[in-house]
N, C-alpha and C. Protein backbone atom coordinates (compact mmCIF):
# COMPACT_ATOMS: atom_id res chain seq x y z
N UNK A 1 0.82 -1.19 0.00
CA UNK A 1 0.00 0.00 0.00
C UNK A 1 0.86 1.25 0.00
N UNK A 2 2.11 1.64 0.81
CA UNK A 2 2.89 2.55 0.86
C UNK A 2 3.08 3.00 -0.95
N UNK A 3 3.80 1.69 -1.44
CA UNK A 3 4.29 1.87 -2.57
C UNK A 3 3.55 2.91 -3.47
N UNK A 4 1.91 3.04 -3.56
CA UNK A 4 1.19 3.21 -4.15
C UNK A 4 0.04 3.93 -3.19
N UNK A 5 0.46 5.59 -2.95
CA UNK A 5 -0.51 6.22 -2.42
C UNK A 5 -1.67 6.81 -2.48
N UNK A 6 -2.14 6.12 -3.85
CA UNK A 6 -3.67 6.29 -4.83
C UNK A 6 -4.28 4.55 -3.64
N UNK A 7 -3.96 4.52 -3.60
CA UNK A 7 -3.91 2.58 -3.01
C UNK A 7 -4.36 3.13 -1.78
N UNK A 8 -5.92 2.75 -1.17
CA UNK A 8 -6.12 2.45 0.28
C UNK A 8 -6.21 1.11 0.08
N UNK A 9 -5.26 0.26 0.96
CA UNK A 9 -4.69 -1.25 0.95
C UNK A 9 -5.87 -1.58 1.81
N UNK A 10 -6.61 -1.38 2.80
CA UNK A 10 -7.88 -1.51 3.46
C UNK A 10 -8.86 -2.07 2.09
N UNK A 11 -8.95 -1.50 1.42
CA UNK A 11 -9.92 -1.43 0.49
C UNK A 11 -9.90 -1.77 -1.15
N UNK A 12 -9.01 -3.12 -1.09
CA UNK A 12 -8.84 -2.98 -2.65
C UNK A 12 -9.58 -4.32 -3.12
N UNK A 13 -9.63 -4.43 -4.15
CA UNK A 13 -10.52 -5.80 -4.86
C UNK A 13 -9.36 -6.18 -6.01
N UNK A 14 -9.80 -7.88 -6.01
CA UNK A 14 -8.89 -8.08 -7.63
C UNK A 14 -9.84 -9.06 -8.29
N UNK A 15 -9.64 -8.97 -10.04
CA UNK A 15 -10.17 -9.56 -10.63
C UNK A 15 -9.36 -10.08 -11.76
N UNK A 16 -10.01 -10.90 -12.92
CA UNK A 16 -9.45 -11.16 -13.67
C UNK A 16 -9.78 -12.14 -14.92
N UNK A 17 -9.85 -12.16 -15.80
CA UNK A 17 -9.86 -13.41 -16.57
C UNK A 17 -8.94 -14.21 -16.96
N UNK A 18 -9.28 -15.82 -17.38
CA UNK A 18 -8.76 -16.92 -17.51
C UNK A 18 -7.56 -17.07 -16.87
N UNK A 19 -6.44 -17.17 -17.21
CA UNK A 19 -5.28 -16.88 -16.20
C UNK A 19 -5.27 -16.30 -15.00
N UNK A 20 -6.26 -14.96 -14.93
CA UNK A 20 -6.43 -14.06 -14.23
C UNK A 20 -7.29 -14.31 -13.17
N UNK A 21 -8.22 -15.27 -13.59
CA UNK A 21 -9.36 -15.84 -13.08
C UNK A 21 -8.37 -16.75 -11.92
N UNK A 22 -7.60 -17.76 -12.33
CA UNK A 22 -6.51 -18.87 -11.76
C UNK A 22 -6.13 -17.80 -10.74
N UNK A 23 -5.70 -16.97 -10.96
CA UNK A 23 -4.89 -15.21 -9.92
C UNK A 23 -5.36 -14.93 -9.18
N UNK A 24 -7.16 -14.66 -9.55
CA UNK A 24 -7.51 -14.32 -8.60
C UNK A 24 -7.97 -15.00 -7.30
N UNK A 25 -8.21 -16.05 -7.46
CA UNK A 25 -8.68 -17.18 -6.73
C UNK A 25 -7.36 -17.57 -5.57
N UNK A 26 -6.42 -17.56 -6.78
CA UNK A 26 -5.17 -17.97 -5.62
C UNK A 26 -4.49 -16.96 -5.01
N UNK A 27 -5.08 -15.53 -5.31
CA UNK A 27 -5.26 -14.25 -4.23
C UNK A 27 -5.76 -14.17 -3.04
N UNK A 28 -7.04 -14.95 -3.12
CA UNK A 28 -7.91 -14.63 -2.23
C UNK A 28 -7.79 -15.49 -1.33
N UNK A 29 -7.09 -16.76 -1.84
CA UNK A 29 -7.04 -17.93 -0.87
C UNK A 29 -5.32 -17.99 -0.03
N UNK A 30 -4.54 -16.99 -0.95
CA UNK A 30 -3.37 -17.04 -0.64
C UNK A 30 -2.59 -15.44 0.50
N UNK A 31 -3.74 -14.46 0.16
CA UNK A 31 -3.20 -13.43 0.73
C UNK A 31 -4.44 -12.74 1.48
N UNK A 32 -3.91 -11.95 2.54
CA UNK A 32 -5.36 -10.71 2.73
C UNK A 32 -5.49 -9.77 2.50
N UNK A 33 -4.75 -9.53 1.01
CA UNK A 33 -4.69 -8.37 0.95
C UNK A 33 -5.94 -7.92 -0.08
N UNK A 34 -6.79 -8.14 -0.51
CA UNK A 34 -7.93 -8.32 -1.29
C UNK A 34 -9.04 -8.40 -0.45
N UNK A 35 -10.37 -7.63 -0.49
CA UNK A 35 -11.40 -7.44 0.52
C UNK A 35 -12.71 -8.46 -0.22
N UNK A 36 -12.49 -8.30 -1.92
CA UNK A 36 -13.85 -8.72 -2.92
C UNK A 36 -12.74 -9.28 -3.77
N UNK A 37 -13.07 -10.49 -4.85
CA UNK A 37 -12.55 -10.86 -5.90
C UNK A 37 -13.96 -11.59 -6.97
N UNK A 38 -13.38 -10.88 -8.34
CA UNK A 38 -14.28 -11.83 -9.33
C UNK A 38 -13.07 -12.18 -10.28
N UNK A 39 -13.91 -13.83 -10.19
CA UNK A 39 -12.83 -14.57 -11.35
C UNK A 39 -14.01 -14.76 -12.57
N UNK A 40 -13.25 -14.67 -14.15
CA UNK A 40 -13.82 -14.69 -15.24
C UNK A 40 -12.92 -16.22 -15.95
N UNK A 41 -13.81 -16.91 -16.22
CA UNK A 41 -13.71 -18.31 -16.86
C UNK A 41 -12.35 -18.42 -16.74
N UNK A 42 -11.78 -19.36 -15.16
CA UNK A 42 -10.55 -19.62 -14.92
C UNK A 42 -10.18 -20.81 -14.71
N UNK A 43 -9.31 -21.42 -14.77
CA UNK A 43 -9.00 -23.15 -14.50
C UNK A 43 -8.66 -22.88 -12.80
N UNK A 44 -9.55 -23.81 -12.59
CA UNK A 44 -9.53 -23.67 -10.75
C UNK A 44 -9.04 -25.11 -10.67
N UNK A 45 -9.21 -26.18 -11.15
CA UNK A 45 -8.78 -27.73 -10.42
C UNK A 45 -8.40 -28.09 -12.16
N UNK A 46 -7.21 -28.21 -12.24
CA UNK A 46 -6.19 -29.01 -13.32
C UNK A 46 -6.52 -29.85 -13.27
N UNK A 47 -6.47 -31.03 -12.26
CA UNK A 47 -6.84 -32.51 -12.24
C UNK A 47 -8.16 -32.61 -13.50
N UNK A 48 -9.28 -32.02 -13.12
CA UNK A 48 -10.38 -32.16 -13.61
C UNK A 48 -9.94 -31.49 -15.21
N UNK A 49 -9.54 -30.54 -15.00
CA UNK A 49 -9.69 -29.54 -16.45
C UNK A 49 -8.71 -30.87 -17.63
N UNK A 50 -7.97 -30.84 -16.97
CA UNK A 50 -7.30 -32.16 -17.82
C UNK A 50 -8.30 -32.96 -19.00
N UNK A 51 -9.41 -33.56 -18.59
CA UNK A 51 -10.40 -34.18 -19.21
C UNK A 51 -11.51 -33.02 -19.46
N UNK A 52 -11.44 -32.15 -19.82
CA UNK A 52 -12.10 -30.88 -19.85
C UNK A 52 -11.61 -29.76 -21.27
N UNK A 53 -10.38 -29.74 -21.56
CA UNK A 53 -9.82 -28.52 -21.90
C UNK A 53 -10.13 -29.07 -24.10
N UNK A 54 -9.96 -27.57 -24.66
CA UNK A 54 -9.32 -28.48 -25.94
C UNK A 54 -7.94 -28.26 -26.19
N UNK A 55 -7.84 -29.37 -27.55
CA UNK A 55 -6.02 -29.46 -27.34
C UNK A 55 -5.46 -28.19 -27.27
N UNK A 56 -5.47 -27.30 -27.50
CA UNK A 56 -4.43 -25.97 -26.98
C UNK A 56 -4.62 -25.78 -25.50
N UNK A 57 -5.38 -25.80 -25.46
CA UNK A 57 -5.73 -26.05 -23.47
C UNK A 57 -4.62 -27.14 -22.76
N UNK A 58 -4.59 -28.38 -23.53
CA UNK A 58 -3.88 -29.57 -23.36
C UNK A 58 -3.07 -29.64 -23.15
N UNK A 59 -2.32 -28.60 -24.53
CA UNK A 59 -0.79 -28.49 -24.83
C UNK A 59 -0.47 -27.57 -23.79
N UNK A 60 -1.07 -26.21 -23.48
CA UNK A 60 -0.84 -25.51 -22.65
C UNK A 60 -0.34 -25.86 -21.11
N UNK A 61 -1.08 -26.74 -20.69
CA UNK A 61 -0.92 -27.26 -19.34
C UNK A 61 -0.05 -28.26 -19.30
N UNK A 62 0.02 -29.43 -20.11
CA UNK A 62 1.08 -29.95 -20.51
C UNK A 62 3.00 -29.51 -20.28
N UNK A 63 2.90 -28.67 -21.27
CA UNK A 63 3.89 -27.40 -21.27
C UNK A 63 4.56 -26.97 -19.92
N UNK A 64 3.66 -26.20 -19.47
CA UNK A 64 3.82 -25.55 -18.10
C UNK A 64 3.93 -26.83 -17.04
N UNK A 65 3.28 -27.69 -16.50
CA UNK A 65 2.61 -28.84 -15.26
C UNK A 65 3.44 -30.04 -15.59
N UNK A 66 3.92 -30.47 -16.78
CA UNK A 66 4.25 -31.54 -17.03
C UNK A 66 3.16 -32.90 -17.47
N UNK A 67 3.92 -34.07 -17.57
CA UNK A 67 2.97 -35.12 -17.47
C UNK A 67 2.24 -35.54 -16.68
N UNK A 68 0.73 -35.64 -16.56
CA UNK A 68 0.04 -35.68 -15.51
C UNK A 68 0.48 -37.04 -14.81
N UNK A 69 0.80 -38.28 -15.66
CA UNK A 69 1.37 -39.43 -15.15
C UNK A 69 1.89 -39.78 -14.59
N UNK A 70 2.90 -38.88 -14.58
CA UNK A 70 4.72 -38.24 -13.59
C UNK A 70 4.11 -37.22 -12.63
N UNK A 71 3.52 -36.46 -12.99
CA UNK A 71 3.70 -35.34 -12.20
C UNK A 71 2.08 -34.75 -11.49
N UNK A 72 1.28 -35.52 -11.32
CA UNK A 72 0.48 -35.47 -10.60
C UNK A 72 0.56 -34.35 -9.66
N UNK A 73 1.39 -34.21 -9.06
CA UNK A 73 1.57 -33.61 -7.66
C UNK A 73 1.49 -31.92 -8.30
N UNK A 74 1.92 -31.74 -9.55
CA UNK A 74 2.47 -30.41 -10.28
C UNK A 74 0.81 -29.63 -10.27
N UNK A 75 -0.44 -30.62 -10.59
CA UNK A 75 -1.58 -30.83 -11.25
C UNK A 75 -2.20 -29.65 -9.69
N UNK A 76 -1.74 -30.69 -8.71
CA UNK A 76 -2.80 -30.37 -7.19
C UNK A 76 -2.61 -29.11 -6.92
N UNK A 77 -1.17 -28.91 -7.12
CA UNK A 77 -0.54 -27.84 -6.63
C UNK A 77 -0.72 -26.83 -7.06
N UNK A 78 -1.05 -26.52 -8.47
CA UNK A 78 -1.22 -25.39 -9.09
C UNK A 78 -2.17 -25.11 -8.95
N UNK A 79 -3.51 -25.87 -8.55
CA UNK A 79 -4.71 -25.68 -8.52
C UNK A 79 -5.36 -24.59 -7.71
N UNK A 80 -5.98 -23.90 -7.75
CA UNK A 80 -6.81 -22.69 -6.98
C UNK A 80 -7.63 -23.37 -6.07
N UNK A 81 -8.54 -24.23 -6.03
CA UNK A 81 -9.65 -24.88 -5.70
C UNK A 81 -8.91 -25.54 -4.35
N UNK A 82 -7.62 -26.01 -4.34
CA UNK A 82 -7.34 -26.24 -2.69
C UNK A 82 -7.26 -24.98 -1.67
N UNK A 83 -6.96 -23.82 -1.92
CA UNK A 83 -7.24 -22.82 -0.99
C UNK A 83 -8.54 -21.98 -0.56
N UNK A 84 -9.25 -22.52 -1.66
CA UNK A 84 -10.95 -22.31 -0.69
C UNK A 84 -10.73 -22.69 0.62
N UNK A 85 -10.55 -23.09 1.35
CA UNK A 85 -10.56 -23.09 2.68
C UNK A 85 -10.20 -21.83 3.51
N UNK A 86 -9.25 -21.24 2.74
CA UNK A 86 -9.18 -19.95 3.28
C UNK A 86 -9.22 -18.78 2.63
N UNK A 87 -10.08 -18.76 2.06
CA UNK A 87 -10.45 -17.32 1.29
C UNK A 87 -11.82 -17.03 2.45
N UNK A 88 -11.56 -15.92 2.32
CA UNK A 88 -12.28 -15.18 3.73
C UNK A 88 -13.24 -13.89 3.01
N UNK A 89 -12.93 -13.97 1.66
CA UNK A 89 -13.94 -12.83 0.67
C UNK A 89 -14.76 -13.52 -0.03
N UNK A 90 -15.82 -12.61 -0.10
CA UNK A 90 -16.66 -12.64 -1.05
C UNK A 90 -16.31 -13.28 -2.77
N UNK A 91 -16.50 -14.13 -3.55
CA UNK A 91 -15.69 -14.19 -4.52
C UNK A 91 -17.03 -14.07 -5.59
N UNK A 92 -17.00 -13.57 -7.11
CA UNK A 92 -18.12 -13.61 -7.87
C UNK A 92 -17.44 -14.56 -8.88
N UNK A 93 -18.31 -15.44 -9.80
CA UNK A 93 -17.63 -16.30 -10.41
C UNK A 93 -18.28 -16.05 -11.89
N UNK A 94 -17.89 -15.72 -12.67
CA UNK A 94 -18.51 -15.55 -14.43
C UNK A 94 -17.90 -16.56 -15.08
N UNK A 95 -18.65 -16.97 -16.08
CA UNK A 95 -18.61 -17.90 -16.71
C UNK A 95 -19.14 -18.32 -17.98
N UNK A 96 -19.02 -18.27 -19.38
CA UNK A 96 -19.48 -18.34 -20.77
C UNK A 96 -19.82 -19.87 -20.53
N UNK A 97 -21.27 -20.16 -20.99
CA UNK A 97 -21.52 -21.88 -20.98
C UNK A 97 -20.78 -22.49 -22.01
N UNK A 98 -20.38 -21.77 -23.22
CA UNK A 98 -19.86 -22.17 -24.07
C UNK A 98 -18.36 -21.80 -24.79
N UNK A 99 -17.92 -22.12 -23.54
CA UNK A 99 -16.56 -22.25 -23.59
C UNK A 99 -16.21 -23.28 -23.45
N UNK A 100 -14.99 -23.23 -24.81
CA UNK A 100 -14.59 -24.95 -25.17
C UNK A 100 -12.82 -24.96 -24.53
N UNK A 101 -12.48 -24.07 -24.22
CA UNK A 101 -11.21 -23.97 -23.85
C UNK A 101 -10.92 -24.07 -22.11
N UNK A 102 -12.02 -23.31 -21.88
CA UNK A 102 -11.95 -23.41 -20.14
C UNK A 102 -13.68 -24.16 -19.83
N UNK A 103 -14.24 -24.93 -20.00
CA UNK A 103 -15.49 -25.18 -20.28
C UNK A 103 -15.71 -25.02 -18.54
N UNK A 104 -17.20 -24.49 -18.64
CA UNK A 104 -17.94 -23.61 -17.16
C UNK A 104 -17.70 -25.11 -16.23
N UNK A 105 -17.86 -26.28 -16.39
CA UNK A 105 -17.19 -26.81 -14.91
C UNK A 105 -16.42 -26.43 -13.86
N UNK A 106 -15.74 -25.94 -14.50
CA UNK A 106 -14.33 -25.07 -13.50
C UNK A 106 -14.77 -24.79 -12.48
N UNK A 107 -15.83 -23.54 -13.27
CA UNK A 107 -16.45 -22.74 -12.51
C UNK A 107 -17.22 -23.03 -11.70
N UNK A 108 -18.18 -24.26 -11.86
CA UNK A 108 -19.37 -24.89 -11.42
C UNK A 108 -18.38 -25.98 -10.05
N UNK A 109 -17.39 -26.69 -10.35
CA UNK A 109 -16.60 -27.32 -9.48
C UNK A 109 -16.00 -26.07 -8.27
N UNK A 110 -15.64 -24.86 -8.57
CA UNK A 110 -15.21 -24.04 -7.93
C UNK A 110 -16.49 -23.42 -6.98
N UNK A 111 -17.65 -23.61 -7.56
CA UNK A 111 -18.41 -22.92 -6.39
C UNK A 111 -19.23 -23.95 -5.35
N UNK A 112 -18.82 -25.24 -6.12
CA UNK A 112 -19.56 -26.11 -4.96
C UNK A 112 -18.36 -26.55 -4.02
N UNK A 113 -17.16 -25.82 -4.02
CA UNK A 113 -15.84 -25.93 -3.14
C UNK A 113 -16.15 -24.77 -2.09
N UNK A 114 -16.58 -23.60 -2.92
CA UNK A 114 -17.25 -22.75 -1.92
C UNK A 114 -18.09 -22.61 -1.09
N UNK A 115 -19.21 -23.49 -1.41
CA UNK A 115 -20.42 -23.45 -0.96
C UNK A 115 -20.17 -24.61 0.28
N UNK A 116 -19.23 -25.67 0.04
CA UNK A 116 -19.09 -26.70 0.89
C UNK A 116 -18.44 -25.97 2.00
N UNK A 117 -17.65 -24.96 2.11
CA UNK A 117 -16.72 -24.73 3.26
C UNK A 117 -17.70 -23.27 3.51
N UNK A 118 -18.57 -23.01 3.21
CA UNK A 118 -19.42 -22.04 3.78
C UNK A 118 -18.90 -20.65 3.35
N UNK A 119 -18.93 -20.61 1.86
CA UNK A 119 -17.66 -19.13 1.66
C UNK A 119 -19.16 -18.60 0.70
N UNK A 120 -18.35 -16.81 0.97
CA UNK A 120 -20.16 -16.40 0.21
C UNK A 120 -19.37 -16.40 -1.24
N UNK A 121 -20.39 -16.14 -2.45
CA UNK A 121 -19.81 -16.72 -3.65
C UNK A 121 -21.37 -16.49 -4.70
N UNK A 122 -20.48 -16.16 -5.73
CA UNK A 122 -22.15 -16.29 -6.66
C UNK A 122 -21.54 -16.49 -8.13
N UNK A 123 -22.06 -17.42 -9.10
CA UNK A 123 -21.70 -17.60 -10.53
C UNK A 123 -22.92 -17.02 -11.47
N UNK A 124 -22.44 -16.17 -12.38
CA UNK A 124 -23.16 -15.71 -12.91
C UNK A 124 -22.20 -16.51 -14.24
N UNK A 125 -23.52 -17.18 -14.99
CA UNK A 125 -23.54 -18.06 -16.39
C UNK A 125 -23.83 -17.11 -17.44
N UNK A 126 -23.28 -17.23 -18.76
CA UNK A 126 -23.67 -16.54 -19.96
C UNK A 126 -23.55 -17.44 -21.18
N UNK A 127 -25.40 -17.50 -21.35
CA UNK A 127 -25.25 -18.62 -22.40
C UNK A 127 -24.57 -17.78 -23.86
N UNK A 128 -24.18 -18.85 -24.54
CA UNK A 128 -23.73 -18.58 -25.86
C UNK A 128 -22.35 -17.81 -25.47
N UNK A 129 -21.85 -17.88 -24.44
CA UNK A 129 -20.44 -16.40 -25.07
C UNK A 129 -19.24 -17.48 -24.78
N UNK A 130 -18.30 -17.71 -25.95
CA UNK A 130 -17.34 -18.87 -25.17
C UNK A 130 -16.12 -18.04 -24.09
N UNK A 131 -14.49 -18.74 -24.57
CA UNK A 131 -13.98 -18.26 -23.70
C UNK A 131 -13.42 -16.84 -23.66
N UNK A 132 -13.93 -15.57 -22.71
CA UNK A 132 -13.84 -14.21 -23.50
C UNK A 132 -15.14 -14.09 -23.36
N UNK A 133 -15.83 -13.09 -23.00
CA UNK A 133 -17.18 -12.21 -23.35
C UNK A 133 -17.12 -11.44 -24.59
N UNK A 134 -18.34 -11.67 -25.76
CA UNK A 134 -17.93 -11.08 -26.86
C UNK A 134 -19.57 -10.22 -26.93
N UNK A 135 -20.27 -10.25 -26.55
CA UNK A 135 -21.35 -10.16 -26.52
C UNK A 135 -21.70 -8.52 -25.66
N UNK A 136 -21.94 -7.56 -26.48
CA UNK A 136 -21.69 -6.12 -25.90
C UNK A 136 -22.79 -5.90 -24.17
N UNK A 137 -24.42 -6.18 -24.47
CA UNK A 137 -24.99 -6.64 -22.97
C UNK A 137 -24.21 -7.46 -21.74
N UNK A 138 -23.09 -8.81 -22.42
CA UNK A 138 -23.19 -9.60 -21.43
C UNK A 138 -22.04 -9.11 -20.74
N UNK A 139 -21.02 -8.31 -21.47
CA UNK A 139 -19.85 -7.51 -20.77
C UNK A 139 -20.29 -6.18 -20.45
N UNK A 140 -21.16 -5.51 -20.59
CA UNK A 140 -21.39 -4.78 -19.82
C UNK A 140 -22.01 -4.82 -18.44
N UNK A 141 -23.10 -6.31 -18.52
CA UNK A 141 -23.45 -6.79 -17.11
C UNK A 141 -22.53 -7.50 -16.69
N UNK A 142 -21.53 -8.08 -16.96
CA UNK A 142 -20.41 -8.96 -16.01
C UNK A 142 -19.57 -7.87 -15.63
N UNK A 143 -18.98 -6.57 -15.58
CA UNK A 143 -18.55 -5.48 -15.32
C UNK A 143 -19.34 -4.66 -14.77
N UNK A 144 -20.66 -4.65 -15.14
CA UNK A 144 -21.51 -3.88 -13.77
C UNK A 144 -21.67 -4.64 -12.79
N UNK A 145 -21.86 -5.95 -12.62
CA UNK A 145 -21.41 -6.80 -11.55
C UNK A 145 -20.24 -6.64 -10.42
N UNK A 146 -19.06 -6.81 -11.40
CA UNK A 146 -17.82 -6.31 -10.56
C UNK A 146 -17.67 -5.11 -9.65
N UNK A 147 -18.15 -4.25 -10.60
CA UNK A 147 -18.37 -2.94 -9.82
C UNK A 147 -19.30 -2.63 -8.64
N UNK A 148 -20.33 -3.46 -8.70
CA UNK A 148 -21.23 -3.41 -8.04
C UNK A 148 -20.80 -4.48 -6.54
N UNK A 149 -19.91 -5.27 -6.82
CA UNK A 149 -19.04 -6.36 -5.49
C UNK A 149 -18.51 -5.13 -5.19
N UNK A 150 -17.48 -4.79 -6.21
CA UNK A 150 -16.26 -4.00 -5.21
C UNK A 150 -17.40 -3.00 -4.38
N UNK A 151 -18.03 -2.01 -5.24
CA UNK A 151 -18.62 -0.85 -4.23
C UNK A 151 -18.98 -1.38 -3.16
N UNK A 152 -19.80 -2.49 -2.92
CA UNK A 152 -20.35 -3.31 -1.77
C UNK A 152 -19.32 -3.70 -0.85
N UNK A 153 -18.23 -4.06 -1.28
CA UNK A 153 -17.98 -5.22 0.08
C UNK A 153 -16.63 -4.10 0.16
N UNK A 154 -15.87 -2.88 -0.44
CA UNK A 154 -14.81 -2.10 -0.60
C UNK A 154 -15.58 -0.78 0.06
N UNK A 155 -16.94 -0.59 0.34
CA UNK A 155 -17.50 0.35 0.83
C UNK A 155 -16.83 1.91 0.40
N UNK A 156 -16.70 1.86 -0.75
CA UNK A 156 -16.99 2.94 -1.77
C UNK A 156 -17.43 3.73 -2.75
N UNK A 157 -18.03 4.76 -2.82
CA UNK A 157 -18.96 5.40 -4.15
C UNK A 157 -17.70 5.57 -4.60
N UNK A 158 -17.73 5.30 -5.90
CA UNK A 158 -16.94 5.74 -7.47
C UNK A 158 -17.33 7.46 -7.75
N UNK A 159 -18.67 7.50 -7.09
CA UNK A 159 -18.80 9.41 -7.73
C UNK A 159 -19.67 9.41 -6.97
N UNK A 160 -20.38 10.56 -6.90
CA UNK A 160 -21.50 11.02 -6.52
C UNK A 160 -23.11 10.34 -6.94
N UNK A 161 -22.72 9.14 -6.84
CA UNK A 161 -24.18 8.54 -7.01
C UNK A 161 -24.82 9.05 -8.43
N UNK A 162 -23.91 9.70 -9.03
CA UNK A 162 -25.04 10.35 -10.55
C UNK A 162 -24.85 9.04 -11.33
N UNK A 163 -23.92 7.98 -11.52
CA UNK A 163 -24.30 7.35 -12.41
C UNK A 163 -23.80 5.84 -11.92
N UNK A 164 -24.42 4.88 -12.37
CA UNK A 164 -23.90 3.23 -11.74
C UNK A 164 -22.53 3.16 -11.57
N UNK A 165 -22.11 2.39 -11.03
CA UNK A 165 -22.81 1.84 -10.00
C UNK A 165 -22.43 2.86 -8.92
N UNK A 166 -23.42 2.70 -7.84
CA UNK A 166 -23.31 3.29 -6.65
C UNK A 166 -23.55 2.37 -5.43
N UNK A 167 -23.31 2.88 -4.46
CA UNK A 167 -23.37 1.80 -3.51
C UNK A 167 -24.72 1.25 -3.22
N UNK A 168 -24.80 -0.03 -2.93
CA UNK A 168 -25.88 -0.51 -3.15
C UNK A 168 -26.51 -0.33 -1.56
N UNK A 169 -27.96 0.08 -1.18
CA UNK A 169 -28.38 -0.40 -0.07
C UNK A 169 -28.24 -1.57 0.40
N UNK A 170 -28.04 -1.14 2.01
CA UNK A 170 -26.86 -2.17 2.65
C UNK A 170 -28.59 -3.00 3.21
């Protein structure tokens, strides 16, 4: 927070897609420095995505993790979905149903990890958009979303209430 005196460290949120999505998750479960997080169509459990991904997905993880055969252990470890246990924020989860690269299981496996250890959490689905929001409504509501976590749980107006989001009645 010093580093960066635009930064109240009390009050910051992170988000992200696909990779970012993986980031943010293992933010929230890994640090406290994050109050709200939304992840956008992210690989949360490798094990699973393994039988999940298409081949550039394959090759990708492959690449990076190694052979799942050998290296199992590479698979667990990278995974986001073991530190639900301690994520202590709010997390929002987006998700294109038709995504062939990160397909919405992830997502759907990631919130019943949440829901099991009692963490608050919400997935918002978007039929038809694969991996990436391309769809001008559905990125403007998955971003009024975000905005609408952070203002909430970061307990800040962006402006003077003249235009969305604003803080929502508590």
């Amino acid at each position: 927070g010093d580093a960066f005196p635009a930064v109240d460290a009390d009050r910051a949120g992170v988000f992200g897609g696909s990779g970012g999505g993986l980031m943010t998750v293992n933010a929230l479960g890994n640090s406290d420095a994050f109050a709200a997080g939304a992840a956008f169509y992210g690989v949360y459990d490798y094990e699973t995505f393994v039988d999940d991904t298409d081949d550039i997905g394959w090759q990708l993880m492959k690449r990076e993790l190694g052979d799942l055969a050998t290296d199992l252990d590479n698979y667990r470890e990278a995974s986001p979905i073991r530190t639900v246990p301690d994520i202590e924020d709010p997390v929002l989860v987006l998700h294109g149903e038709e995504d062939t690269r990160v397909p919405i299981s992830q997502s759907e496996q990631l919130c019943a990890e949440l829901e099991k250890h009692g963490k608050r959490h919400e997935l918002q689905a978007y039929p038809e958009e694969p991996h990436g929001f391309s769809q001008r409504e559905n990125v403007l509501d998955a971003y009024t979303r975000v905005a609408d976590l952070f203002a909430k749980y970061l307990r800040i107006d962006p402006d003077a209430g003249s235009s969305r989001p604003h803080r929502p009645d508590e």
